[in-house]
Protein backbone atom coordinates (compact mmCIF):
# COMPACT_ATOMS: atom_id res chain seq x y z
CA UNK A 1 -8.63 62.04 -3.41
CA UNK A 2 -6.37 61.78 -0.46
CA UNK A 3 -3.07 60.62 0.23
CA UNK A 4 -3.73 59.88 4.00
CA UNK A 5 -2.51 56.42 4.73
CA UNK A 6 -1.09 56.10 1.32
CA UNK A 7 2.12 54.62 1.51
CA UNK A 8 3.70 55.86 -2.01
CA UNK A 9 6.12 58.55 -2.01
CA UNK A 10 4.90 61.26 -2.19
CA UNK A 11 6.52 62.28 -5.50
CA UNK A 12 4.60 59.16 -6.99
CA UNK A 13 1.49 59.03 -5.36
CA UNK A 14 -0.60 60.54 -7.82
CA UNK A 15 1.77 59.20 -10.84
CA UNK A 16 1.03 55.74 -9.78
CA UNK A 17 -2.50 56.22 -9.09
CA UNK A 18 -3.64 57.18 -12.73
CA UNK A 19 -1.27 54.24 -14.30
CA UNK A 20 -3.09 51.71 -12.04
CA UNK A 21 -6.61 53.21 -13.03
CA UNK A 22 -5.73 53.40 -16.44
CA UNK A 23 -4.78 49.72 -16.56
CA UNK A 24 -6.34 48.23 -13.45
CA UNK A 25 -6.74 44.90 -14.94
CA UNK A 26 -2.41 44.50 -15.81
CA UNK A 27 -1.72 46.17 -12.67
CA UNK A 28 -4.64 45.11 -10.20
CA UNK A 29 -2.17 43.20 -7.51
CA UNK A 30 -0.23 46.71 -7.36
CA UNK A 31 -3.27 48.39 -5.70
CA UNK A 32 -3.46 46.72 -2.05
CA UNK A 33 0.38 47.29 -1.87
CA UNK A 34 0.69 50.98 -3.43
CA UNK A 35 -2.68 52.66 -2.28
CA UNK A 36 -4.74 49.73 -0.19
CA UNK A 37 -6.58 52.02 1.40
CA UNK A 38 -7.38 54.48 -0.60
CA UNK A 39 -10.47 52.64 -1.94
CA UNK A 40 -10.56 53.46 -5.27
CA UNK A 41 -10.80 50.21 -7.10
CA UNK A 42 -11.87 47.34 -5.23
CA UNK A 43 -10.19 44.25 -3.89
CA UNK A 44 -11.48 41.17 -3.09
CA UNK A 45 -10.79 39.30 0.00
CA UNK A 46 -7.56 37.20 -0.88
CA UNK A 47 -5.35 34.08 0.57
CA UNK A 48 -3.90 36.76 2.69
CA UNK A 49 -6.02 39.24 3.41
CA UNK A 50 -9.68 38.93 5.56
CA UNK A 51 -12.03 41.72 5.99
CA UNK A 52 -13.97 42.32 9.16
CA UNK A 53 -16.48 44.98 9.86
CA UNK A 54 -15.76 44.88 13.39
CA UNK A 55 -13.37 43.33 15.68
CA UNK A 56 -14.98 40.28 17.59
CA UNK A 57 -12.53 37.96 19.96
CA UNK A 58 -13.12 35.17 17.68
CA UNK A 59 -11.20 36.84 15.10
CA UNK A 60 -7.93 35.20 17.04
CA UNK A 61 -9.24 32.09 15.24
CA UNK A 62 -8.14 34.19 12.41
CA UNK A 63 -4.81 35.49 13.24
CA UNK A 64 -3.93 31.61 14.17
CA UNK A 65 -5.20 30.57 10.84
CA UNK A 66 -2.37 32.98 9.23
CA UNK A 67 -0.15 32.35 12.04
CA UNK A 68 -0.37 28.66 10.56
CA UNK A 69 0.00 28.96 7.39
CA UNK A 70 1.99 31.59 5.22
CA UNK A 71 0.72 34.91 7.32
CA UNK A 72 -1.51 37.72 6.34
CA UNK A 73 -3.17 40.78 7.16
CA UNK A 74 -7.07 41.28 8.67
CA UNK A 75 -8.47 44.66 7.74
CA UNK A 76 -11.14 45.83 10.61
CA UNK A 77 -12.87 48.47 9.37
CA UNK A 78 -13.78 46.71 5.95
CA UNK A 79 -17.23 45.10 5.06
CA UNK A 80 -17.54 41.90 2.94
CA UNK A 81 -17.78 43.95 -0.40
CA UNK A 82 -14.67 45.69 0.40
CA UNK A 83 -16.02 49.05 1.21
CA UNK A 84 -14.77 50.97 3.73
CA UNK A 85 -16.81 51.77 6.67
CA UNK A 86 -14.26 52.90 9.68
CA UNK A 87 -14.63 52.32 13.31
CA UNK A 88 -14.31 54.32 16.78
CA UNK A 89 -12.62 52.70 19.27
CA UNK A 90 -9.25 52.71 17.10
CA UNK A 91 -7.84 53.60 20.54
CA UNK A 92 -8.81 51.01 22.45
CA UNK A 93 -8.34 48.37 19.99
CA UNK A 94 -4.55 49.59 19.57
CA UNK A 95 -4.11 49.26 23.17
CA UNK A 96 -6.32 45.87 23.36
CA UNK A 97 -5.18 43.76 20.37
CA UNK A 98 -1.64 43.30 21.24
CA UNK A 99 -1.84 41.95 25.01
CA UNK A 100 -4.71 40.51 23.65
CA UNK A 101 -3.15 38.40 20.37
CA UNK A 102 0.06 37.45 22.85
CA UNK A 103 -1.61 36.07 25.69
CA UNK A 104 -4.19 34.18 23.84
CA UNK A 105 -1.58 32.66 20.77
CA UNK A 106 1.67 33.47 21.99
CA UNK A 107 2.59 35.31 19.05
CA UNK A 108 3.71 39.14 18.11
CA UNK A 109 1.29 40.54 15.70
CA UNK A 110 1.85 44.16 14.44
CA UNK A 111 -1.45 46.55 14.85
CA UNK A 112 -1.45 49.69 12.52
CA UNK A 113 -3.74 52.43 12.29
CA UNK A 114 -4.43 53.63 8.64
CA UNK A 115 -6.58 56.75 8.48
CA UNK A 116 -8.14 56.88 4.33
CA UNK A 117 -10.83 59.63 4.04
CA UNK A 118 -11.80 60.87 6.68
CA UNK A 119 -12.24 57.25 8.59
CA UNK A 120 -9.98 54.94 10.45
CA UNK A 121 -9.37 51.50 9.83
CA UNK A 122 -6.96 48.95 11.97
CA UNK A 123 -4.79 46.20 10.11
CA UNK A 124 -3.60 43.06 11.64
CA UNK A 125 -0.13 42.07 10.40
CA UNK A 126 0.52 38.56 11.33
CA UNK A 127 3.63 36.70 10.45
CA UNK A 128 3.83 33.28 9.44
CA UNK A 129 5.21 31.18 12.22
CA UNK A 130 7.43 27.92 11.85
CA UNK A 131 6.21 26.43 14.74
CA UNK A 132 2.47 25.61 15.35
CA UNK A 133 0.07 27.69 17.29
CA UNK A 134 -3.18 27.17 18.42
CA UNK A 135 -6.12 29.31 20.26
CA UNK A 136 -8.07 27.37 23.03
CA UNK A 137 -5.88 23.82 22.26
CA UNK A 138 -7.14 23.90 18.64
CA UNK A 139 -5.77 24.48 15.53
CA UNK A 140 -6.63 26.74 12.69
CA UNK A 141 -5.37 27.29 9.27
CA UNK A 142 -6.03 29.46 6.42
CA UNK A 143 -6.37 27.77 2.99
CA UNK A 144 -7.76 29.80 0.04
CA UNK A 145 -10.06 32.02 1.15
CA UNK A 146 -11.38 30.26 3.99
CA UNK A 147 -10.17 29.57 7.53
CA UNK A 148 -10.23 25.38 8.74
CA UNK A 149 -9.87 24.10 11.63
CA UNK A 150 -7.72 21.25 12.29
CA UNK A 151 -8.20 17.45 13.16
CA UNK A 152 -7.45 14.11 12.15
CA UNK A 153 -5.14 13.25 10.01
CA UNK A 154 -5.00 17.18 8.53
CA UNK A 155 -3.98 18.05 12.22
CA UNK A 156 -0.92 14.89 12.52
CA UNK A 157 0.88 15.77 9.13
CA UNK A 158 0.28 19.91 10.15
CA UNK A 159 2.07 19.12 13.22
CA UNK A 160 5.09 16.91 11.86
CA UNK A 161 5.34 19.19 9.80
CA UNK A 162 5.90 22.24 11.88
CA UNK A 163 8.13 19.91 13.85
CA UNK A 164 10.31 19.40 11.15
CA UNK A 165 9.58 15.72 10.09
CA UNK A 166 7.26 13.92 7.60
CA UNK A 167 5.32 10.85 8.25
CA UNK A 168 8.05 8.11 6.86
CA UNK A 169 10.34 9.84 9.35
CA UNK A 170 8.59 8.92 12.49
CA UNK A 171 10.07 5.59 14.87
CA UNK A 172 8.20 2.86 14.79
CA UNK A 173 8.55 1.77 18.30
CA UNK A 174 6.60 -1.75 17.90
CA UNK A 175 9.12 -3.06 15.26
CA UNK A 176 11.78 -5.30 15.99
CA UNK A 177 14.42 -6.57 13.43
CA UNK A 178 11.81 -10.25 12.92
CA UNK A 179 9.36 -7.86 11.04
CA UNK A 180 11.86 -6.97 8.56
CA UNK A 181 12.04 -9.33 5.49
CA UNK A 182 15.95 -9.97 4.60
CA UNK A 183 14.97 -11.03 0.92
CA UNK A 184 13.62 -7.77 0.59
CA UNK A 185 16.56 -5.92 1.25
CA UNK A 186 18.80 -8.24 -1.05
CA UNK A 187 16.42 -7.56 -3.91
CA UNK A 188 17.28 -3.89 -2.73
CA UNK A 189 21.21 -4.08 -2.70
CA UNK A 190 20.83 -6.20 -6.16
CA UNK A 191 18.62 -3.20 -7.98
CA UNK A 192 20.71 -0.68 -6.21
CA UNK A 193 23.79 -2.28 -7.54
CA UNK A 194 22.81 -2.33 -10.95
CA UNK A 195 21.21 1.29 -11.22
CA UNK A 196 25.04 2.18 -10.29
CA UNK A 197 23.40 4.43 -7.33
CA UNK A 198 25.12 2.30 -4.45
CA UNK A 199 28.11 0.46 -6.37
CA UNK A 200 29.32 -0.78 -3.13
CA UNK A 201 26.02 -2.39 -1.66
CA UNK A 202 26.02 -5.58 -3.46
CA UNK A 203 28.16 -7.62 -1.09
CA UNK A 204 27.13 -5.98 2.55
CA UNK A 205 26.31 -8.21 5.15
CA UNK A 206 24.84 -6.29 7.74
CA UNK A 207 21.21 -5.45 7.35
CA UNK A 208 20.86 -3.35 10.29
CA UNK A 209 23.53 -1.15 8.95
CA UNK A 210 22.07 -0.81 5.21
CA UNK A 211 18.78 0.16 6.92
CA UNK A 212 20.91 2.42 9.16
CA UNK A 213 22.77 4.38 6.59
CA UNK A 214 19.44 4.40 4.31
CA UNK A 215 18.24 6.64 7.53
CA UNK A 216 15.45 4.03 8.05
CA UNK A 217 16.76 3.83 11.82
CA UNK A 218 16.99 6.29 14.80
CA UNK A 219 19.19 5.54 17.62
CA UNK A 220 18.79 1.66 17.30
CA UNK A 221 14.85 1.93 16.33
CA UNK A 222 12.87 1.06 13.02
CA UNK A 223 11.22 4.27 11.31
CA UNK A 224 7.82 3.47 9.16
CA UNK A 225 9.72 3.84 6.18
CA UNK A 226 11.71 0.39 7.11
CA UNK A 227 8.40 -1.33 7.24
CA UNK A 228 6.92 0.08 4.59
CA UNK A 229 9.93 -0.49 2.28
CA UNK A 230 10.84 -3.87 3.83
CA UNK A 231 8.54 -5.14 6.07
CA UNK A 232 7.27 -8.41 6.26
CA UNK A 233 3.87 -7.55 6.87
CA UNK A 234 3.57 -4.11 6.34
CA UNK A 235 -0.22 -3.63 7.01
CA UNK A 236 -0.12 -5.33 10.30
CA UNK A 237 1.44 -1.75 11.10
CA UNK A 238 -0.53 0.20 8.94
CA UNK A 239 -3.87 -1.07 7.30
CA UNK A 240 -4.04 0.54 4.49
CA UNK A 241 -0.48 0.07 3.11
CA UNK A 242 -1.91 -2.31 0.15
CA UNK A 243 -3.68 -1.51 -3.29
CA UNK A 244 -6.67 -2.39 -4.13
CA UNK A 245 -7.78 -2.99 -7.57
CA UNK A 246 -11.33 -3.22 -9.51
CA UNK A 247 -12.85 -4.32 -12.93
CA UNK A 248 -15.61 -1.77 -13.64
CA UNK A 249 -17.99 -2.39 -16.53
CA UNK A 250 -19.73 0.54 -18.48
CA UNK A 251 -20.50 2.48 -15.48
CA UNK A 252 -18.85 3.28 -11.61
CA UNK A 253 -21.29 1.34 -9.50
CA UNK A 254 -20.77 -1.99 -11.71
CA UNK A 255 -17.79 -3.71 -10.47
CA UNK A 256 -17.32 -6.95 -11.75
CA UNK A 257 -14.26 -8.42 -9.70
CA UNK A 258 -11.65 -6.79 -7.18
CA UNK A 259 -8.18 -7.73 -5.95
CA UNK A 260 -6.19 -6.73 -3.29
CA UNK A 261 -2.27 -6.67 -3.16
CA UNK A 262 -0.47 -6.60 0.10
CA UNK A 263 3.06 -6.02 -0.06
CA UNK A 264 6.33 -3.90 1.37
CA UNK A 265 6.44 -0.95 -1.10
CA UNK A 266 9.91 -2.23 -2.76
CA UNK A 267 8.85 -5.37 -4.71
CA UNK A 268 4.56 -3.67 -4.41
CA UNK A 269 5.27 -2.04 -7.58
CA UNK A 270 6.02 -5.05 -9.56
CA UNK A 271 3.16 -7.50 -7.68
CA UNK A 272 0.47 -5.03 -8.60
CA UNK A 273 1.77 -4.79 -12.59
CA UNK A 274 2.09 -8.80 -12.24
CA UNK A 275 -1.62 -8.59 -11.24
CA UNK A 276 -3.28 -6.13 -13.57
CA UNK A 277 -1.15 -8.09 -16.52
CA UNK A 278 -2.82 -11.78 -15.11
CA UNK A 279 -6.15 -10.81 -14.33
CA UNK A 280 -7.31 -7.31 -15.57
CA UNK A 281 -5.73 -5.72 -18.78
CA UNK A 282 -5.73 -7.66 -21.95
CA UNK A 283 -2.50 -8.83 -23.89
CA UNK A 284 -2.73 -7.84 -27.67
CA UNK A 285 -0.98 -10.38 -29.47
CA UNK A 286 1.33 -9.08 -32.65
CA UNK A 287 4.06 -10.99 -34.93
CA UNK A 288 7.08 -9.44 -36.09
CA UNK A 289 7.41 -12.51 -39.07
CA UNK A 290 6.00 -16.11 -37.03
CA UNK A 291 7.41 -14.29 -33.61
CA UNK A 292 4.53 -13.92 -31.44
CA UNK A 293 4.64 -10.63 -28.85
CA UNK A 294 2.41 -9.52 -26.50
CA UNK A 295 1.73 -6.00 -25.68
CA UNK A 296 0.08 -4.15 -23.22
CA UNK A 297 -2.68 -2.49 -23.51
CA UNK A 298 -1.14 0.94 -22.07
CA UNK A 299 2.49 1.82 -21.55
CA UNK A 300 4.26 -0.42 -19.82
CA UNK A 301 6.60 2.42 -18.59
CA UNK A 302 3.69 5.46 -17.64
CA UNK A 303 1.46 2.53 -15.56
CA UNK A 304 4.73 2.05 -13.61
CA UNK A 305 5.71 5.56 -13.06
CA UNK A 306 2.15 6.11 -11.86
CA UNK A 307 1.97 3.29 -9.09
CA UNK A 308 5.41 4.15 -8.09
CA UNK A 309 4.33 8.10 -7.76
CA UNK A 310 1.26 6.60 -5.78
CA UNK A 311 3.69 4.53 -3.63
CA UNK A 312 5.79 7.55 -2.76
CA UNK A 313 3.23 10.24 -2.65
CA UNK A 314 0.06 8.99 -0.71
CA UNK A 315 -0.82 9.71 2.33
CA UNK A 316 -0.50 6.29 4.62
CA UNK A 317 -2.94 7.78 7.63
CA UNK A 318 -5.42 7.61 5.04
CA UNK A 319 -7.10 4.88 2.08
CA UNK A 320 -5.04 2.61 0.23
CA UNK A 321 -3.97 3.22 -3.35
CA UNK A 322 -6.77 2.76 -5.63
CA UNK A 323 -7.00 1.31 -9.05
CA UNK A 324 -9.95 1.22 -11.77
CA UNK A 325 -9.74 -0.73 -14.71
CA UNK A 326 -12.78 0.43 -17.64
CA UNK A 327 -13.13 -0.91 -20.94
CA UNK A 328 -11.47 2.59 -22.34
CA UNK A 329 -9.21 4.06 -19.00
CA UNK A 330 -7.49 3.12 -15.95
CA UNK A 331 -6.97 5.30 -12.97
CA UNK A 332 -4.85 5.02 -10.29
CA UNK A 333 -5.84 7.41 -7.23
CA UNK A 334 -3.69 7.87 -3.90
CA UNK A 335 -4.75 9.92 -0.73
CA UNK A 336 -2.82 12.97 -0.23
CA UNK A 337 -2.54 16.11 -1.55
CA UNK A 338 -0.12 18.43 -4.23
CA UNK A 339 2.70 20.41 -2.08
CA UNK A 340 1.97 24.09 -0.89
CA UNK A 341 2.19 26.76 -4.05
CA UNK A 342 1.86 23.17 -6.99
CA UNK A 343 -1.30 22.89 -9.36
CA UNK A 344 -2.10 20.11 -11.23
CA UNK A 345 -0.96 21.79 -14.34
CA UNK A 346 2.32 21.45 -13.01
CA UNK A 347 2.53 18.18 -13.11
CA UNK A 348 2.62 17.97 -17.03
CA UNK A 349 6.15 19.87 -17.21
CA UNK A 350 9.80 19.90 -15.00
CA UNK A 351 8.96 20.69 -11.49
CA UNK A 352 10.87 20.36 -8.19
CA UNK A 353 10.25 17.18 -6.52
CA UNK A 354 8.75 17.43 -3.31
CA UNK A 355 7.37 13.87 -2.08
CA UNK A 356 5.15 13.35 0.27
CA UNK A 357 7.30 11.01 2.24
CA UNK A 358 11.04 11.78 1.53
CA UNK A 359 12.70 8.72 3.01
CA UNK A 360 10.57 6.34 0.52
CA UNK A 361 11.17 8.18 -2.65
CA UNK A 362 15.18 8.92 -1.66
CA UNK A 363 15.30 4.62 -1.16
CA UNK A 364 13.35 4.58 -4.67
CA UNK A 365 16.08 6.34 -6.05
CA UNK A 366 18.54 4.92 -4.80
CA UNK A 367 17.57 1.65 -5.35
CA UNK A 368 17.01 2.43 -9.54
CA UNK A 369 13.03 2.57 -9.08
CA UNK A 370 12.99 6.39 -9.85
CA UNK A 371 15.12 7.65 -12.66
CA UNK A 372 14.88 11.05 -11.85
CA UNK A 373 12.73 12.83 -9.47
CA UNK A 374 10.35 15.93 -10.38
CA UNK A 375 10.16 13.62 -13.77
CA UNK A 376 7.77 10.86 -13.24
CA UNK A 377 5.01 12.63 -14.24
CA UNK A 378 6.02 14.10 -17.59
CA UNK A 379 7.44 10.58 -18.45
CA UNK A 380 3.42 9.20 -17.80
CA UNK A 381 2.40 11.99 -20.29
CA UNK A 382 5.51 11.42 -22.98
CA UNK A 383 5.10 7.29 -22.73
CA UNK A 384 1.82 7.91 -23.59
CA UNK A 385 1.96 10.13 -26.35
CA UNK A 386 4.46 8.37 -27.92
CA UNK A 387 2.40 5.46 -28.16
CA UNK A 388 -0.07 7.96 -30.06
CA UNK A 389 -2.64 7.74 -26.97
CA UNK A 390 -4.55 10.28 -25.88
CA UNK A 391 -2.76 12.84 -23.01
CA UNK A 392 -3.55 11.26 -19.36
CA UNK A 393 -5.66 13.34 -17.04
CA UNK A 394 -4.27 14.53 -14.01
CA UNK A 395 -7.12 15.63 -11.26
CA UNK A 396 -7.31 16.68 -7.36
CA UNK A 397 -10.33 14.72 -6.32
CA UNK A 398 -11.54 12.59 -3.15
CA UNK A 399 -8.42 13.76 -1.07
CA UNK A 400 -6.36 12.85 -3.20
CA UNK A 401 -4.62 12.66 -6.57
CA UNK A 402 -5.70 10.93 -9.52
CA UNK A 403 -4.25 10.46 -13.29
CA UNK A 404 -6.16 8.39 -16.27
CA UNK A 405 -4.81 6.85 -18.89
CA UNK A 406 -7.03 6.50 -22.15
CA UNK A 407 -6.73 3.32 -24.29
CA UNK A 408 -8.89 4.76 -27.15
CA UNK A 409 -10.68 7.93 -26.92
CA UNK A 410 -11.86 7.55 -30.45
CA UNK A 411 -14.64 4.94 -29.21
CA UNK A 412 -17.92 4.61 -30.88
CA UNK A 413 -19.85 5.63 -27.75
CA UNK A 414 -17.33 9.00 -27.72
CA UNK A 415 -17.77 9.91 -31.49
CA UNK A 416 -21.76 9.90 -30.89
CA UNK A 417 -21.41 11.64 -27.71
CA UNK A 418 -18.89 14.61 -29.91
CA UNK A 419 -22.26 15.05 -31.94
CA UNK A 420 -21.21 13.27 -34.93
CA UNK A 421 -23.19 12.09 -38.10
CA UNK A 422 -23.08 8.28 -38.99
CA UNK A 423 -20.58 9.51 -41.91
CA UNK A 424 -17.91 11.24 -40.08
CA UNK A 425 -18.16 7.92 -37.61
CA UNK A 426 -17.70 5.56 -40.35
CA UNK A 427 -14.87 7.97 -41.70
CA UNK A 428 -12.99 7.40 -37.68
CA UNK A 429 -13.10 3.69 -37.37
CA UNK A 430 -12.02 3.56 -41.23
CA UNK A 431 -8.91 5.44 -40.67
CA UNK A 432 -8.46 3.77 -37.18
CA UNK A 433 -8.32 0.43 -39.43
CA UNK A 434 -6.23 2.03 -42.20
CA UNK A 435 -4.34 5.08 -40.77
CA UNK A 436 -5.59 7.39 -42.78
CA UNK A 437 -8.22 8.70 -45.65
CA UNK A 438 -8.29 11.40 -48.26
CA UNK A 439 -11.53 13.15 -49.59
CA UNK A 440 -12.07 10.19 -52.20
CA UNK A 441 -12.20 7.36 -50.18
CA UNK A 442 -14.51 9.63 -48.06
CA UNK A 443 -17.02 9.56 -50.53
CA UNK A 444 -16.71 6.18 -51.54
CA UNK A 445 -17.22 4.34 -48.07
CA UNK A 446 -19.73 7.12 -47.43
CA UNK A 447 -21.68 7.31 -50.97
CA UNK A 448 -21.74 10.78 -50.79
CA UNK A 449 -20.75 14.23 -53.09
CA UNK A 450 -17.06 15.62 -52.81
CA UNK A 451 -19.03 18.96 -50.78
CA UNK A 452 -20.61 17.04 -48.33
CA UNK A 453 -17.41 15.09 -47.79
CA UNK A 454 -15.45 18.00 -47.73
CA UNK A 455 -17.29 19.98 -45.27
CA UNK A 456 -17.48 16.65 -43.00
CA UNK A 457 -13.61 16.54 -42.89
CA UNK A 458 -13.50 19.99 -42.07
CA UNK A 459 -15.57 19.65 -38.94
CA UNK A 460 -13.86 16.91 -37.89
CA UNK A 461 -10.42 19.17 -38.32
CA UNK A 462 -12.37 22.16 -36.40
CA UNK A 463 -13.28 19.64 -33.33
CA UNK A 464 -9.60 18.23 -33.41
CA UNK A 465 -10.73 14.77 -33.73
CA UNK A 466 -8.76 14.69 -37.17
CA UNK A 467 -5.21 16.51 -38.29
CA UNK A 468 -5.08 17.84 -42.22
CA UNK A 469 -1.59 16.60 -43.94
CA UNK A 470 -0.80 17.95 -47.38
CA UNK A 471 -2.39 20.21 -49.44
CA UNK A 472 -4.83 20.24 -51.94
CA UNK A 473 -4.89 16.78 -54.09
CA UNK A 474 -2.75 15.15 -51.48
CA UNK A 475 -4.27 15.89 -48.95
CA UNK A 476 -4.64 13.33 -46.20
CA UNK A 477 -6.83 12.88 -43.04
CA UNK A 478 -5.11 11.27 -39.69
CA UNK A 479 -6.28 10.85 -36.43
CA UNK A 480 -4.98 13.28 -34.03
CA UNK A 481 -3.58 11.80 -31.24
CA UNK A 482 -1.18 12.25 -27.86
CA UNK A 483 -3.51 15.52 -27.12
CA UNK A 484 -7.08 16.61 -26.33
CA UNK A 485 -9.25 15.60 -28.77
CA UNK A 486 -12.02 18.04 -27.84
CA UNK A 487 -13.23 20.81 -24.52
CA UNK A 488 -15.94 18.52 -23.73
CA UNK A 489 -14.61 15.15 -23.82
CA UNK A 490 -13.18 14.89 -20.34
């Protein structure tokens, strides 16, 4: 064991060397910073970190992949597997890499020489940089473990980005005030007025100075958010600023019918729930005494949380909003991606909002569309438990987001496909109809002994389809609902 290149004190060194071996699996991110080189337990190549036997000028594709993103370190002197193999012009590259790095990128890396037994290895700090940089006129960007390269629409919102602005902030230098649509911005001042956000708004008379002090305007000119929020003709501008909308039958490639809804992105919201109420969801009809009410099919409230998150969120370089309409589901899917460090996890409990385009969602605010941002999402997943539906599914697919809302997981079709016997599926749709059942009725509606009956229940409780209430004698059987009925059923 040696301590050459070890960067410990030397006091703790040897200390901290056992304690990681001892418990490498508590204490594995310790090792690269404690005793990287030192080689004994290996790393794998991470977000930050690339290995290269060798150094190669097309490695500054590398260092402007870091550069780009949130910085990192290339080890030369490494091999894929993370074994140290050393190289022999250490001199040479220290003298090399630095003119080399600056005059091809522009940037100050620093270039360390680590010596770990016996051989010599070269790391590559680079630092992340808040402007962009690019090798050759293109740009490169690490994500993950692997380096991209640029283009498209990945390469516009990098660039705004870097440059400090988002894609709502931009001028739109082919409006002029006829595009905007004045009955728009009165339904604004009107919802703004009663959400209590902008008390003052309800009797202002200039338009060009609302849109103005909503920052839709720079130095006399229109930004995309003004059209989007309350243009006219908002996909004259931009194609796909409209949802489209499709009636699928029992599988993906079978769509019976499609709409499309055009619309500026205040009053889209309420056209597209207008639509899906007219033409694709059905109305159940109760009656509280000879009162007859009609209810949707799904939550009201989570369907418009979720268009309104797809309104804010997507990406507008890209496809328009998406919705699918099953028998059992609806998804709504908008282009764009989750913000630097977020999983989807994240979504299902309080996170900092961080939209996608900032000048749309602070107008949604303000105007009493969004109650409260970094919310929207956990009020799709409460709305729908409290309506004892199953939790919605949130994915990253397509390039873009996605999040399903089950009408009734506890299908026919889903209860075969869960392995069930004929019994335990009668035993479902009876206590669908009736709420509940007990071992008794069990055997009755299923003419069959109290065992059987008993150990039928039990796997039913095991696969979380049902939930056990009482004890013994009282004991009751209930559907178990607002959560994940079983691994395998999405």
């Amino acid at each position: 064991m040696t301590r050459e290149g070890c960067m410990c004190p030397p006091d703790a060194c040897s200390y901290t060397l056992a304690f990681i071996m001892w418990y490498p699996s508590k204490y594995y991110p310790l090792n690269f910073y404690i005793c990287r080189e030192l080689n004994l337990i290996k790393l794998p190549e991470q977000q930050n970190i690339e290995w290269k036997e060798s150094w190669r000028d097309e490695y500054l594709k590398w260092v402007c992949g870091f550069a780009n993103a949130n910085g990192g370190r290339i080890i030369i002197g490494k091999n894929d597997r993370g074994e140290i193999v050393g190289i022999k012009n250490q001199k040479k590259l220290l003298d090399e890499l630095p003119n080399k790095i600056q005059n091809h990128l522009g940037i100050i890396c620093d270039i360390n020489l680590v010596k770990t037994n016996g051989k010599c290895l070269i790391e590559v700090v680079v630092p992340a940089y808040d402007i962009a940089i690019s090798y050759q006129g293109k740009y490169h960007y690490r994500t993950g473990s692997t380096k991209q390269e640029l283009k498209g629409t990945a390469l516009n919102n990098f660039l705004l980005k870097k440059g400090g602005k988002t894609w709502d902030d931009i001028v739109e230098n082919r409006a002029t005030l006829d595009v905007i649509d004045p009955t728009a911005i009165e339904d604004f001042q009107r919802s703004a007025f009663n959400s209590k956000r902008l008390p003052f708004i309800k009797e202002e008379q200039d338009l060009v100075g609302i849109l103005d002090n909503l920052l839709l305007m720079e130095n006399g000119a229109f930004k995309r958010s003004a059209i989007l929020l309350f243009g006219k003709t908002p996909n004259r501008f931009y194609v796909n600023a409209y949802v489209k909308i499709g009636r699928f039958g029992r599988s993906d490639d079978d769509l019976r019918y499609q709409e499309i809804v055009e619309g500026n992105a205040f009053g889209l919201a309420e056209k597209v729930l207008q639509v899906l109420d007219q033409k694709f969801l059905i109305s159940p009809i109760v009656y509280d005494g000879i009162k007859r009410i009609e209810k949707w099919e799904y939550p009201y409230k989570a369907i418009r949380e979720a268009i309104i998150n797809a309104i804010v969120h997507r990406d507008y370089s890209g496809a328009p909003i998406q919705i699918s309409v099953y028998d059992d589901k609806i998804i709504i899917w908008n282009e764009g991606r989750l913000p630097d460090g977020m999983q989807i996890e994240d979504l299902k409990v309080k996170h900092s909002s961080r939209p996608h385009n900032p000048i749309l969602a602070d107008v949604f605010f303000k105007g009493g569309l969004i109650e409260a941002w970094g919310r929207g999402t956990i009020s799709i997943v409460n709305e729908c438990i409290m309506a004892g539906l199953p939790e919605p599914c949130f994915k990253a697919e397509f390039g873009g987001i996605s999040v399903t809302l089950y009408k009734d997981i506890f299908t026919e079709k889903y209860l075969k496909e869960l392995g069930l016997n004929d019994r335990q599926v009668k035993a479902v749709i009876y206590i669908k109809e009736n709420d509940q059942i007990s071992n008794s009725i069990y055997q009755k509606i299923c003419d069959t002994s109290e065992r059987t009956a008993s150990r039928d229940l039990e796997k039913l409780t095991e696969m979380k389809v049902l939930v056990r209430i009482g004890e013994k004698k009282g004991t009751k059987y209930k559907l178990r609902k607002g959560g994940k009925v079983a691994d395998n059923l999405w």
